[in-house]
Protein backbone atom coordinates (compact mmCIF):
# COMPACT_ATOMS: atom_id res chain seq x y z
CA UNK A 1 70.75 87.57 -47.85
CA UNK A 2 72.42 84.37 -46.19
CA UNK A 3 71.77 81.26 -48.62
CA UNK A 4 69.52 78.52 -47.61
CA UNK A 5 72.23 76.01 -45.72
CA UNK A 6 73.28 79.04 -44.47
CA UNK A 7 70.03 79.70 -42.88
CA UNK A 8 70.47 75.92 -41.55
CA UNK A 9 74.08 75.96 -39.82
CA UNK A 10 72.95 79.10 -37.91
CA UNK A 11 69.54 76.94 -36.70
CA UNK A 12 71.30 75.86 -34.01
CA UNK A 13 72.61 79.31 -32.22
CA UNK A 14 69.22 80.94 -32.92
CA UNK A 15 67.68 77.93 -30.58
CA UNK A 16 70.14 78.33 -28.30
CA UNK A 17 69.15 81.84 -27.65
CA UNK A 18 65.75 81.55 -27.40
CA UNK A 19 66.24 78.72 -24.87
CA UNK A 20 68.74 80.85 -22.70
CA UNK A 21 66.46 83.41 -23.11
CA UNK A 22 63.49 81.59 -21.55
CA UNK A 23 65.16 79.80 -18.89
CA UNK A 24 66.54 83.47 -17.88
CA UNK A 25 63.49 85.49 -18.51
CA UNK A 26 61.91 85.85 -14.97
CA UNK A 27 58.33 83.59 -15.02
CA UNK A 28 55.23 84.48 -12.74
CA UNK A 29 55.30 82.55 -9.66
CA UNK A 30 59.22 81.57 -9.86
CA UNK A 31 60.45 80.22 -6.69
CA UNK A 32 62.56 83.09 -5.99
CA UNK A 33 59.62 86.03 -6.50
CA UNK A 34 59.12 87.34 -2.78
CA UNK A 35 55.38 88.22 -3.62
CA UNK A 36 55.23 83.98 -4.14
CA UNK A 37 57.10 83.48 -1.17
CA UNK A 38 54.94 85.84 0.90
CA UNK A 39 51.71 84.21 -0.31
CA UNK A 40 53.13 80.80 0.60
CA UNK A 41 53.87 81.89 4.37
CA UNK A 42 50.48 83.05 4.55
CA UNK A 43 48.78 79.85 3.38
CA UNK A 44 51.32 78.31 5.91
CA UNK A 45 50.65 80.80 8.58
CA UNK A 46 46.51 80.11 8.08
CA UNK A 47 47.20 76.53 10.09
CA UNK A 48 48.98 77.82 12.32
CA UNK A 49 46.52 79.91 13.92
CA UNK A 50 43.36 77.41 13.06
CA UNK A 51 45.87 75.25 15.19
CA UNK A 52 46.11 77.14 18.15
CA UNK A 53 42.67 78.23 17.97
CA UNK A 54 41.62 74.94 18.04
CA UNK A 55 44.50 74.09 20.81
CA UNK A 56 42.91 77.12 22.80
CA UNK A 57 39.20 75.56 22.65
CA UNK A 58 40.35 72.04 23.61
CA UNK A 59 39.94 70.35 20.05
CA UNK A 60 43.19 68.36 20.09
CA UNK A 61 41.87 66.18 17.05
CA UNK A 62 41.15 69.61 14.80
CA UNK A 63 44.33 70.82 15.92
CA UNK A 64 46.37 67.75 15.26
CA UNK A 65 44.77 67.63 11.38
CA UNK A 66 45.98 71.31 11.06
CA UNK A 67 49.39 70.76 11.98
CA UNK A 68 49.88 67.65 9.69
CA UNK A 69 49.04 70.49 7.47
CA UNK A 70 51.49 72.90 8.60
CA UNK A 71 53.79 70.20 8.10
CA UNK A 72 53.17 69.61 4.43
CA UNK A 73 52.86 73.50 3.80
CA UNK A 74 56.19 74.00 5.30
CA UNK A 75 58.34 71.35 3.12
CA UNK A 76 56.47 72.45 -0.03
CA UNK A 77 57.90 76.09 1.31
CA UNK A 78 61.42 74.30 1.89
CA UNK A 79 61.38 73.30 -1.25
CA UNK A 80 60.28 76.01 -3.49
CA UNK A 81 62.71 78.73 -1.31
CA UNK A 82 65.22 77.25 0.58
CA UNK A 83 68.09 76.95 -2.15
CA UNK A 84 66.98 80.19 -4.51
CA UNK A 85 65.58 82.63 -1.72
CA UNK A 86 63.89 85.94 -2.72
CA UNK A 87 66.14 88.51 -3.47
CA UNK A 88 64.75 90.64 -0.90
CA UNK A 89 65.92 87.79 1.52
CA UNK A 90 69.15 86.43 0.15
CA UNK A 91 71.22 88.61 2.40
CA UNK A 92 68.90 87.90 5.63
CA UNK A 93 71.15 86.39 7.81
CA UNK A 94 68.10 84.58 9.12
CA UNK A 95 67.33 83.41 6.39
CA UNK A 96 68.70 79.54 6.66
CA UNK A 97 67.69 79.08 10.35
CA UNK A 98 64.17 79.79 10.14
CA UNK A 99 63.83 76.81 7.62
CA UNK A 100 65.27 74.61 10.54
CA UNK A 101 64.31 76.29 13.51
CA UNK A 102 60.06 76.47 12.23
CA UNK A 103 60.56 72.62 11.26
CA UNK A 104 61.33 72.44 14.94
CA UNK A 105 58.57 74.21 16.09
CA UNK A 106 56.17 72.44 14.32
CA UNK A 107 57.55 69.47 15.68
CA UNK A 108 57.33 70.37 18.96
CA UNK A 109 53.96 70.96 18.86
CA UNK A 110 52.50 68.02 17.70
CA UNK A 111 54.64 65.93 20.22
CA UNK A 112 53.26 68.16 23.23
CA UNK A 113 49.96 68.67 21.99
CA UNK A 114 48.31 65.99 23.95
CA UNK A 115 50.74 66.16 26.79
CA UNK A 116 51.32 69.87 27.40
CA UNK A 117 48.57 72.64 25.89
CA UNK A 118 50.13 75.52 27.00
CA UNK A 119 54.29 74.34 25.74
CA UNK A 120 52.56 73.01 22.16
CA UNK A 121 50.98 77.09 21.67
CA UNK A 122 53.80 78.35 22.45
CA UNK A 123 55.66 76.53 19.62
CA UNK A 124 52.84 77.73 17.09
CA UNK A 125 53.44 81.52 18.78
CA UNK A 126 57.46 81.04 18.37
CA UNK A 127 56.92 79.85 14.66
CA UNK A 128 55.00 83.54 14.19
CA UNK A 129 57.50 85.55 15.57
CA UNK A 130 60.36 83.46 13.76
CA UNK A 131 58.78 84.65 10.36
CA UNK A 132 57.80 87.84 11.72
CA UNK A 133 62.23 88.58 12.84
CA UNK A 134 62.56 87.10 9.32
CA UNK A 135 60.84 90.05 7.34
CA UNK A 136 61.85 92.68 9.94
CA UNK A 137 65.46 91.43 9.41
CA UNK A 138 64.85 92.49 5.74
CA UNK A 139 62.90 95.45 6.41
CA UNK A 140 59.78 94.28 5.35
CA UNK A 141 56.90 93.80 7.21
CA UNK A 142 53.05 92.39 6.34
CA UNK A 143 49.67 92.59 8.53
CA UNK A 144 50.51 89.52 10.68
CA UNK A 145 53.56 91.48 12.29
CA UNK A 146 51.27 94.02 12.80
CA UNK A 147 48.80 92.13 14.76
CA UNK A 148 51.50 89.96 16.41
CA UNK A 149 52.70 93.38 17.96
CA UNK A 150 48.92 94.49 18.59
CA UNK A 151 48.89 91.18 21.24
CA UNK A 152 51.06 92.33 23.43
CA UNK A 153 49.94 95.95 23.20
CA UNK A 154 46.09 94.36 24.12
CA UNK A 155 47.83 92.41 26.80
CA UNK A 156 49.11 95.27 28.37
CA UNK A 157 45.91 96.76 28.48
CA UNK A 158 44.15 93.86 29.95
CA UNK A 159 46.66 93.88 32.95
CA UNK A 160 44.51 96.22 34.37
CA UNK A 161 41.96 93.57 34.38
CA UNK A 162 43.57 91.66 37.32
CA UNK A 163 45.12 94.91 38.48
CA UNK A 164 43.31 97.60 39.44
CA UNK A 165 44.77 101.21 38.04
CA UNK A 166 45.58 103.82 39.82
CA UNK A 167 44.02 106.35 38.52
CA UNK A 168 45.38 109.20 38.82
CA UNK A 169 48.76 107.77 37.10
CA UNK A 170 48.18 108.34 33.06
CA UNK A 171 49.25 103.92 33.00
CA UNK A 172 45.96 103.08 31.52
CA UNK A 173 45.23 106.07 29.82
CA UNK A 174 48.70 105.08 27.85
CA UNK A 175 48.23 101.80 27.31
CA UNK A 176 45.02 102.58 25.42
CA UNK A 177 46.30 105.16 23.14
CA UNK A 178 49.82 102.31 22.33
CA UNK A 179 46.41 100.28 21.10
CA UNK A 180 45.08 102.73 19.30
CA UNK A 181 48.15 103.72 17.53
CA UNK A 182 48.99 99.98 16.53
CA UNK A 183 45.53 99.17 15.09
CA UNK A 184 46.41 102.30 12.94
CA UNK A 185 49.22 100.79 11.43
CA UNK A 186 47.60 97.58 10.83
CA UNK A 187 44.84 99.35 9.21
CA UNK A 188 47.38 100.96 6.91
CA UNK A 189 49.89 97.55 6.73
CA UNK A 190 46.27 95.75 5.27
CA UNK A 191 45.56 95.54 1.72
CA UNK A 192 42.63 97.24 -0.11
CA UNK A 193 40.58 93.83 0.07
CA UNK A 194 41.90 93.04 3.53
CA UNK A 195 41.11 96.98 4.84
CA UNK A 196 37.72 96.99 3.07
CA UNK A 197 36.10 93.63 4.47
CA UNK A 198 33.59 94.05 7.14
CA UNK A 199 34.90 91.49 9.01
CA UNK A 200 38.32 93.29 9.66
CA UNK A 201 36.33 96.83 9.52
CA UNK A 202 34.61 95.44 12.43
CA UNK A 203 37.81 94.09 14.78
CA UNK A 204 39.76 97.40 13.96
CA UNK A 205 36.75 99.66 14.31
CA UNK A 206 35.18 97.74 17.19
CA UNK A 207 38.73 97.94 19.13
CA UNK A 208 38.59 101.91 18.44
CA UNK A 209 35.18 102.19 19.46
CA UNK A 210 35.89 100.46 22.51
CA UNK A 211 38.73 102.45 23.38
CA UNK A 212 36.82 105.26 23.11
CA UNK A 213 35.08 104.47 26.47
CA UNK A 214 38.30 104.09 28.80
CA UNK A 215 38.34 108.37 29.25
CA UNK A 216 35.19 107.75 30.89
CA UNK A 217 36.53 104.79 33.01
CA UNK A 218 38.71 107.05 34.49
CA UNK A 219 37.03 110.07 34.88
CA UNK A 220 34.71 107.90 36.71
CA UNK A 221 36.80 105.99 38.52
CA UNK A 222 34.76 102.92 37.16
CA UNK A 223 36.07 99.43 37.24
CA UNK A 224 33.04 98.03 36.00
CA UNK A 225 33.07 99.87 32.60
CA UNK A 226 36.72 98.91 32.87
CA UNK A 227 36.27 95.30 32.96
CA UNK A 228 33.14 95.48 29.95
CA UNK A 229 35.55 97.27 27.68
CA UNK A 230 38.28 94.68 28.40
CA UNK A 231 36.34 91.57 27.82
CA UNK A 232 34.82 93.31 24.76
CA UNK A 233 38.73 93.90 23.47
CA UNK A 234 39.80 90.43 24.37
CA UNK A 235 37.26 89.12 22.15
CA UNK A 236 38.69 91.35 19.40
CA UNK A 237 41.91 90.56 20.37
CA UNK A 238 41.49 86.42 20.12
CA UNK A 239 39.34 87.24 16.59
CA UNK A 240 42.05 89.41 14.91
CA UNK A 241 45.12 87.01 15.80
CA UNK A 242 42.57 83.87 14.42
CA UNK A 243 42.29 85.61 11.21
CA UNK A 244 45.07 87.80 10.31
CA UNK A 245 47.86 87.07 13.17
């Protein structure tokens, strides 16, 4: 057994391991875990669309408060991720210019959002699809892709609005069931809290339940039932990218 100053000399190289060892060890909520980094972009992501909901109702001063928000959220992001990505993310060779290019967007918008509506949403829907390429670049994806996708699939759908069908082409009929499928995979993209609250049961049901009635639109011929269904979907639609997009 090593003698007392034995014990002492070797004091020093036993605190030296420990410390490497806890400066190594990996730590919950370390800048570099991608769950952190996901949870971040979502807290980030939750201004952006009380933004442009606030943009799209006219409420410049609500808006304005959100994106000071965004802006604060987004450096905190910088500087938690920037330097020591995720590893999921470290080869993403987008990885570096969506730090810039979102700091742009953000930007952008506030400087047009009393000029130009239309140009500052825009900039809030570019920042969305800039993280969205981000994780698809990776192979990852999270609800908000989902329902970022599910926009343009409702837009295509409302088209018709403006446009009457033909009816006897299977357009319509096809653009319903490209809803339906996406608001499958959304459901299934959620998580178990997400899937289970009524809120969400009741965009993702209520868009199913409403497609349900376009068969019977065209069987009938009936733009009127058309048009109900539509405005009922829109109303999903504008909910669902508010909450989740």
């Amino acid at each position: 057994m090593p003698s007392w100053p034995t014990c002492l000399r070797r004091l020093p190289l036993l605190l030296g391991a420990v410390l490497a060892c806890a400066i190594l060890a990996p730590t919950p909520g370390r800048a570099s875990d991608i769950a952190s980094f996901n949870a971040a972009i979502e807290a980030f992501a939750a201004h952006n669309r009380v933004a442009d909901g606030y943009l799209r109702t006219n409420m410049a001063e609500l808006a304005a408060l959100q994106i000071d928000r965004m802006k604060t959220a987004w450096a905190d992001i910088t500087e938690r991720f920037a330097a020591d990505p995720p590893p999921e993310l470290r080869a993403n060779p987008r990885f570096a210019a969506t730090f810039t290019d979102v700091r742009q967007d953000i930007e952008s918008a506030d400087r047009q959002m009393d000029t130009d509506v239309p140009a500052a949403r825009r900039a809030l829907r570019d920042i969305r699809e800039r993280l969205s390429e981000l994780r698809r670049a990776s192979g990852m994806a999270v609800l908000a892709d989902c329902v970022l996708e599910a926009n343009g699939t409702y837009a295509a759908l409302f088209a018709f609005d403006k446009t009457p069908p033909e009816w006897e082409k299977p357009d319509l009929a096809n653009a319903a069931n490209a809803l339906l499928e996406i608001t499958k995979r959304c459901d299934v993209l959620a998580d178990a809290d997400t899937r289970q609250n009524p809120e969400f049961r009741r965009l993702i049901d209520g868009t199913r339940n409403g497609l349900a009635f376009i068969p019977k639109a065209i069987e009938t011929k009936d733009r009127d039932l058309l048009r109900r269904v539509i405005d009922e979907l829109r109303a999903f639609d504008n909910l669902l990218t508010f909450r989740y997009g």
